[in-house]
Protein backbone atom coordinates (compact mmCIF):
# COMPACT_ATOMS: atom_id res chain seq x y z
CA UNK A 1 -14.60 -18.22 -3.54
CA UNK A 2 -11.27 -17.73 -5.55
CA UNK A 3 -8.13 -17.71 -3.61
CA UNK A 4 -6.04 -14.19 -4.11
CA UNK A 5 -2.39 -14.84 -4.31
CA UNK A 6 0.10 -13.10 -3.36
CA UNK A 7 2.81 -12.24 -6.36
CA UNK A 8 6.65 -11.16 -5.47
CA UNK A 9 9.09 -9.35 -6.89
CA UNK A 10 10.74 -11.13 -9.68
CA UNK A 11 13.35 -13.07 -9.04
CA UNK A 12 15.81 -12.31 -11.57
CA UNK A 13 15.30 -8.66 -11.08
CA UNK A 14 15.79 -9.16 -6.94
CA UNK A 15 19.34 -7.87 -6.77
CA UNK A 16 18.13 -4.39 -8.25
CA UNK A 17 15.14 -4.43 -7.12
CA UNK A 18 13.69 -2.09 -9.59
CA UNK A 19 11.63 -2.23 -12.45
CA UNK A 20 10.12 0.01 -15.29
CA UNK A 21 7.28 -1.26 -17.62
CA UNK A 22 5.05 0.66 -20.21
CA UNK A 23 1.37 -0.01 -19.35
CA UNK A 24 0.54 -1.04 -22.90
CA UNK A 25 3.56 -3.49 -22.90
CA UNK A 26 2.11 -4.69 -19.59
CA UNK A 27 -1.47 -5.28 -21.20
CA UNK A 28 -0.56 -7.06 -24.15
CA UNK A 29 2.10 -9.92 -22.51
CA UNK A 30 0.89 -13.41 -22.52
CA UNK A 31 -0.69 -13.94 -19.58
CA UNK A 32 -2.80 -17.54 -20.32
CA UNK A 33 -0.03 -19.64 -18.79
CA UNK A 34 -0.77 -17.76 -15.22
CA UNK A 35 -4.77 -17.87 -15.03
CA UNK A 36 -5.99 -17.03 -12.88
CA UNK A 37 -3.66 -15.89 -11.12
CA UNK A 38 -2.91 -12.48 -13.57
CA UNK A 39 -2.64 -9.57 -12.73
CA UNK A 40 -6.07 -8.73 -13.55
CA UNK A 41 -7.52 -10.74 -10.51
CA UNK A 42 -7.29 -9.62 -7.41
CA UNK A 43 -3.55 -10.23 -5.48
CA UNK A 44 -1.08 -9.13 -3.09
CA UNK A 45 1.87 -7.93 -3.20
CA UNK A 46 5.25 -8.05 -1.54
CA UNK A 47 6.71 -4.78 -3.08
CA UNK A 48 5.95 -1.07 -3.52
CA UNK A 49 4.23 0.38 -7.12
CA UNK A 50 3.91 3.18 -8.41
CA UNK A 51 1.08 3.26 -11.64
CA UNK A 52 1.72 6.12 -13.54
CA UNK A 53 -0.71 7.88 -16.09
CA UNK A 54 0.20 9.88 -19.30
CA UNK A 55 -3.42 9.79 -21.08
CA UNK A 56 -7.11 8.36 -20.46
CA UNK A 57 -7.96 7.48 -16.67
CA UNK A 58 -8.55 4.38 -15.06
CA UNK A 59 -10.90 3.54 -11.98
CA UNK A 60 -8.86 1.05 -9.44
CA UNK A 61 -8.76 -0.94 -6.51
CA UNK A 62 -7.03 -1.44 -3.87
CA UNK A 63 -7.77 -2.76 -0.41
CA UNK A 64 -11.51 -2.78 -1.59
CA UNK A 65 -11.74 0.59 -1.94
CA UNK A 66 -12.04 1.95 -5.51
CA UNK A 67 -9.79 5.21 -6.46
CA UNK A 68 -9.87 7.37 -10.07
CA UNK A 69 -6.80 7.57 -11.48
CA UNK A 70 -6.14 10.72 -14.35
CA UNK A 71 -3.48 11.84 -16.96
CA UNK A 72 -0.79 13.01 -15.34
CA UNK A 73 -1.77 11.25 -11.90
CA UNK A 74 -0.46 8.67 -9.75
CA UNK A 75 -1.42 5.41 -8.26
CA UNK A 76 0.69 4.17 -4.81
CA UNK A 77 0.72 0.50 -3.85
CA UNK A 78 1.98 -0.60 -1.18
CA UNK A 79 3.19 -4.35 0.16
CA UNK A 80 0.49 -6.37 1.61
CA UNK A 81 -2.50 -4.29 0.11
CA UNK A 82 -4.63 -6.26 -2.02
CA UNK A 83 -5.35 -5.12 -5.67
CA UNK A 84 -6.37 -5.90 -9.33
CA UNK A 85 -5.21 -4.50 -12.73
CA UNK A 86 -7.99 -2.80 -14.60
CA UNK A 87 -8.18 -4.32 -18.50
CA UNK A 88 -10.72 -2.46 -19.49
CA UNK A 89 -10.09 1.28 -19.96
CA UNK A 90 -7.87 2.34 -22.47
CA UNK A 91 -5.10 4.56 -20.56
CA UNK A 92 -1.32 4.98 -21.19
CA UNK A 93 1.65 5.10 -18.84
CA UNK A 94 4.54 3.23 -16.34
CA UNK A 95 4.60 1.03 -13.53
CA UNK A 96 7.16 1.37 -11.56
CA UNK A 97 8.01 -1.59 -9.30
CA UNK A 98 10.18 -1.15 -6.32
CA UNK A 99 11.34 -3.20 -3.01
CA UNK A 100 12.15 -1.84 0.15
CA UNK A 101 15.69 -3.30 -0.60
CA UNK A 102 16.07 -0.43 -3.58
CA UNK A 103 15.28 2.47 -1.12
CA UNK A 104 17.58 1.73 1.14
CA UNK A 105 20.68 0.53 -1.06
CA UNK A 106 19.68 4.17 -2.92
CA UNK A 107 18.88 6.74 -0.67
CA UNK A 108 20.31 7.72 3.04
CA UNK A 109 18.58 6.69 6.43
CA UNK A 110 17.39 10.19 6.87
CA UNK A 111 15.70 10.73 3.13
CA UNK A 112 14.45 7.37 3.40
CA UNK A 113 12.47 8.66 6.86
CA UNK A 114 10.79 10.84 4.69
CA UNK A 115 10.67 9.12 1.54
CA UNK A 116 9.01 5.89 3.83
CA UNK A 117 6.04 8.38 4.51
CA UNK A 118 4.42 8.32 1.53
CA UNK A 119 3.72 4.76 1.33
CA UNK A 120 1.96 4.89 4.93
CA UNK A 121 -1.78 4.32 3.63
CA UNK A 122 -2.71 4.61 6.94
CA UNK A 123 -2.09 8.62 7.03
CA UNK A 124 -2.28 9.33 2.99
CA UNK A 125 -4.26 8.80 0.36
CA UNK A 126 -2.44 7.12 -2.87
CA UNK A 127 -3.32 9.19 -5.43
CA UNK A 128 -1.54 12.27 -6.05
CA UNK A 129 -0.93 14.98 -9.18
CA UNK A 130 2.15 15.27 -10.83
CA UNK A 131 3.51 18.34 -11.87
CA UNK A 132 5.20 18.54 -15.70
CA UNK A 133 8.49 18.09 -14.14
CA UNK A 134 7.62 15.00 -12.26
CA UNK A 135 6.08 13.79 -15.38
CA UNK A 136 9.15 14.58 -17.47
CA UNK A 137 11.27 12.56 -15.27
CA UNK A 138 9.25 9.12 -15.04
CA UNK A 139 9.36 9.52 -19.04
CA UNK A 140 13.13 9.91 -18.48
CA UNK A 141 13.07 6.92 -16.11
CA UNK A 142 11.14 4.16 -18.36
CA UNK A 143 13.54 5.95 -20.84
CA UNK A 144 16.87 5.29 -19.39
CA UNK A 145 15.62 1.78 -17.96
CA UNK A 146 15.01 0.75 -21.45
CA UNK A 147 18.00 2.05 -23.56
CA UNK A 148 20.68 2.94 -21.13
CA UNK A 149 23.95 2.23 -22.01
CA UNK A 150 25.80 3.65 -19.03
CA UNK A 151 27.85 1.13 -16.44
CA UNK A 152 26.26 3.36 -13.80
CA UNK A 153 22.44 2.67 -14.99
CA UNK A 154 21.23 2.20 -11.69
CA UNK A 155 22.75 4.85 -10.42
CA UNK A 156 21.27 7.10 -13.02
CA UNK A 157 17.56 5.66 -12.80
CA UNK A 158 17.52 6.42 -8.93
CA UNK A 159 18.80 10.03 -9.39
CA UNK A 160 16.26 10.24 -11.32
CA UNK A 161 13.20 8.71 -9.60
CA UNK A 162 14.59 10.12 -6.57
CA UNK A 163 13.16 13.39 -8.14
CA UNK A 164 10.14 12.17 -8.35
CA UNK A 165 9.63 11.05 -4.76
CA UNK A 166 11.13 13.83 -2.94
CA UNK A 167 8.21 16.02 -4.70
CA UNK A 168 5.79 14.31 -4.39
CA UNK A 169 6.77 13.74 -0.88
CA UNK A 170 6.79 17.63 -0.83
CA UNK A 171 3.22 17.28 -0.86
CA UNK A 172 2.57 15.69 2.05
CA UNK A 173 5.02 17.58 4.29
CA UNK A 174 2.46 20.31 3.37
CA UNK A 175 0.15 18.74 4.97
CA UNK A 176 2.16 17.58 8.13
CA UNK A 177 3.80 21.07 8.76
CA UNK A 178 4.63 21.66 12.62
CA UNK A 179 4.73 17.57 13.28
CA UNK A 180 8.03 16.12 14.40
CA UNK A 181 10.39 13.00 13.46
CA UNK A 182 9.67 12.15 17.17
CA UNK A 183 5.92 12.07 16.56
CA UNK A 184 6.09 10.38 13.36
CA UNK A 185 8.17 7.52 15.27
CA UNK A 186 5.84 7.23 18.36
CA UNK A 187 2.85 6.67 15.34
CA UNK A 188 4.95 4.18 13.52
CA UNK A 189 5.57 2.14 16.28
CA UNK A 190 2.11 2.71 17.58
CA UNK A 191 1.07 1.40 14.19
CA UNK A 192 3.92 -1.29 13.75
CA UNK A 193 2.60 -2.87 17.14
CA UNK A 194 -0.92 -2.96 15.93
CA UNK A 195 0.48 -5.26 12.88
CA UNK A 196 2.12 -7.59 15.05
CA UNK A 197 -0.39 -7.59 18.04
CA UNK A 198 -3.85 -6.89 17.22
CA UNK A 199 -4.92 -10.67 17.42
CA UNK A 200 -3.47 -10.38 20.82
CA UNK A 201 -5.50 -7.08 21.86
CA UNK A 202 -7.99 -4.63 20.54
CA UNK A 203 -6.95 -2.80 23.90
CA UNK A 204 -6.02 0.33 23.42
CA UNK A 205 -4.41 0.47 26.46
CA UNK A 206 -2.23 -2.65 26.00
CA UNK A 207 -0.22 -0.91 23.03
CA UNK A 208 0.37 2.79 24.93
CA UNK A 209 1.47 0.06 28.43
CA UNK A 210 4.00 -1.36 25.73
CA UNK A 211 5.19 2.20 24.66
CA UNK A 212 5.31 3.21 27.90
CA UNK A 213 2.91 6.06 26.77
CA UNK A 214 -0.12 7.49 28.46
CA UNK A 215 -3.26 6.47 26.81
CA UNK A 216 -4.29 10.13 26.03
CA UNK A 217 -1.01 10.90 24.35
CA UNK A 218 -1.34 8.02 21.97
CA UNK A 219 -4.47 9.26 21.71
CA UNK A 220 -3.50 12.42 20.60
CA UNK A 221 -0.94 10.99 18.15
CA UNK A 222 -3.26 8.80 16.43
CA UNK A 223 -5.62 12.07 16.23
CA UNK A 224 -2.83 14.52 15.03
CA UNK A 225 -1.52 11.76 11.91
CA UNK A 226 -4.57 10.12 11.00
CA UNK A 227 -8.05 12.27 12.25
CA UNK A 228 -9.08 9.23 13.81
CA UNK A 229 -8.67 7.86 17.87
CA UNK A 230 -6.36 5.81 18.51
CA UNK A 231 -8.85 3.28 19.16
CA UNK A 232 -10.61 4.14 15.73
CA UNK A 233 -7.19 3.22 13.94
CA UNK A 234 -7.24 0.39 15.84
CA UNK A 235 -10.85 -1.20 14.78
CA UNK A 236 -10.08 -0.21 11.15
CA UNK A 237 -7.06 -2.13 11.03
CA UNK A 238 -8.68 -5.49 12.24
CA UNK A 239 -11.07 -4.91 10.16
CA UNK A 240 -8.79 -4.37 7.19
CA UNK A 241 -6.94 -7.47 8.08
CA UNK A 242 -10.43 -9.88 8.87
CA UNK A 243 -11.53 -8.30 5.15
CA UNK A 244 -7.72 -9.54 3.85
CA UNK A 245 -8.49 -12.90 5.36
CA UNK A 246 -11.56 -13.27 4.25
CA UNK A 247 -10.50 -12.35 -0.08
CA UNK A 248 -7.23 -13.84 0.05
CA UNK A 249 -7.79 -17.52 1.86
CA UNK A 250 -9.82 -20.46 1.88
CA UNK A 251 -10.15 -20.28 5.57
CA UNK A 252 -13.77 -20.67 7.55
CA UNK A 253 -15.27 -17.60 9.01
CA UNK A 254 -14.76 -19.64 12.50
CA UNK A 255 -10.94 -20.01 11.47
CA UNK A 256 -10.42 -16.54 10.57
CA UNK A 257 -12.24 -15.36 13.99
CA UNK A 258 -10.24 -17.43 16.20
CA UNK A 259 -6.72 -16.24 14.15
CA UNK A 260 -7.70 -12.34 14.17
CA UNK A 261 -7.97 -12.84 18.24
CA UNK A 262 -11.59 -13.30 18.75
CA UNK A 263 -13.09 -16.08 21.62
CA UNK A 264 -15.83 -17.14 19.50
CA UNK A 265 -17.51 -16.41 16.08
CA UNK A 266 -20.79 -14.71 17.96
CA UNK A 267 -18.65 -11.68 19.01
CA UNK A 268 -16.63 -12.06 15.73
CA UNK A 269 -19.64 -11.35 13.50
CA UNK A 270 -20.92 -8.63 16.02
CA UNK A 271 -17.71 -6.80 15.75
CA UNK A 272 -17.97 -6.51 12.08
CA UNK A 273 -21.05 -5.94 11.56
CA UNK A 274 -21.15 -3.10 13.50
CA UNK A 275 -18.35 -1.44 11.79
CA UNK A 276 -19.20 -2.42 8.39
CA UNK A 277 -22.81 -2.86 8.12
CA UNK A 278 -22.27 -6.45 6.95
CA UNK A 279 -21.71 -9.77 8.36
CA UNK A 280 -18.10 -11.55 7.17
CA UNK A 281 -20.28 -13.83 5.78
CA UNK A 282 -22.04 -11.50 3.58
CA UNK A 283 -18.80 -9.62 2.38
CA UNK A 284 -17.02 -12.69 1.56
CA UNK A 285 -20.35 -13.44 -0.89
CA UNK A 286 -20.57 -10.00 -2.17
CA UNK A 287 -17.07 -10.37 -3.50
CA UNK A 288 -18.31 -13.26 -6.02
């Protein structure tokens, strides 16, 4: 199987840590001296996206599962999630590209609470409409990035984009109406110790013992942010990260049992079958 890479911000842009690129530009640099490892094979990445359309539509993937992207629509990406650049449809627009760095050199800890929100894939789904304004600004954006002449560039761009992400973040306090900061933390860490710890425990119990939580009321968190138990969260993240393993390493499907936490690769390949219908085995072929 190929190996995915995983592809970082660019180095001489790391002190920003912002970037604004045309999608046709994009498509038609030079990309021989990288193959395979383009941006049209699968990879991961170590900073945030945003893949912005202003005409045709584009089908895309990311973490295997495959999302339509329209005019006036867009794409978030966040670090760590696996995904590949579609060559084939002919479709117009920007990509942003971001690092965490950026957000918090430009905006204060409290926006950036909220701002933080929308790249949490594990509560919201990355596609979202943009109104005309929002669309007028990330013109503005690839604008200014491009032909600024101001000393205070930077500071203009992220007035700017700011715009964009405190409406579209707009949308999904909609949907969390009546939930709290406090709740919102107790999910993050929730999730946050799932990241670090779930090759240690697929105990539910273990992780509300750590936050000092009842089980029931981390149940009721993981209900109230995501529709799912908290032990339903749980399972789809290992499985998420045994599917990372398995498309972005060379490692055996005993190796990757024994580093996701499991005793031995029977009750590995019972796990995941039962949650995805498939054995590893069989999903690592089906993504030849």
């Amino acid at each position: 199987m190929k190996f995915i890479p995983k592809i970082s911000f660019k180095e001489d842009l790391k002190s920003e840590g912002f970037e604004c690129v045309d999608l046709q530009e994009f498509y038609h640099r030079d990309w021989s001296k990288f193959e395979p490892n383009t941006p049209f094979f699968p990879h991961r990445i170590d900073f945030y996206v945003l893949l912005i359309i202003t005409k045709g539509s584009v089908k895309h993937k990311v973490d295997f599962q495959e999302f339509l992207v329209k005019e006036n629509e867009c794409l978030i990406i966040s670090p760590n999630q696996i995904h590949e650049l579609n060559s084939e449809s002919d479709y117009h627009g920007y990509f942003i590209f971001f690092t965490k760095e950026y957000l918090l050199n430009y905006f204060t800890p409290s926006t950036y609470f909220h701002i933080s929100q929308l790249f949490n894939y594990h509560i919201f789904k990355p596609v979202y409409q943009l109104d005309e304004c929002m669309m007028d600004y990330a013109g503005r954006v690839a604008s200014e990035y491009v032909f600024s002449p101001y000393v205070l560039k930077n500071q203009i761009i992220s007035s700017l984009f700011s715009i964009i992400l405190y409406k579209l973040n707009n949308r999904n306090l909609l949907f969390t109406e009546g939930i709290t900061k406090q709740g919102f933390e107790v999910f993050e860490k929730f999730k946050n110790l799932i990241e670090s710890e779930y090759s240690k425990s697929r105990n539910v119990n273990d992780y509300a013992e750590k936050m000092n939580i009842s089980y029931k009321h981390l149940n009721e968190i993981s209900k109230r942010f995501t529709h799912r138990t908290a032990k339903e969260f749980l399972d789809d993240y290992v499985i998420l990260e045994i599917k990372r393993k398995l498309s972005s390493t060379t490692l055996s499907i005993k190796e990757i049992c024994f580093e996701t936490g499991f005793d031995e690769p029977t009750n590995f390949n019972k796990y995941f079958k039962k949650l995805t219908g498939i054995t590893p085995l069989e999903f690592r072929s089906e993504l030849n």
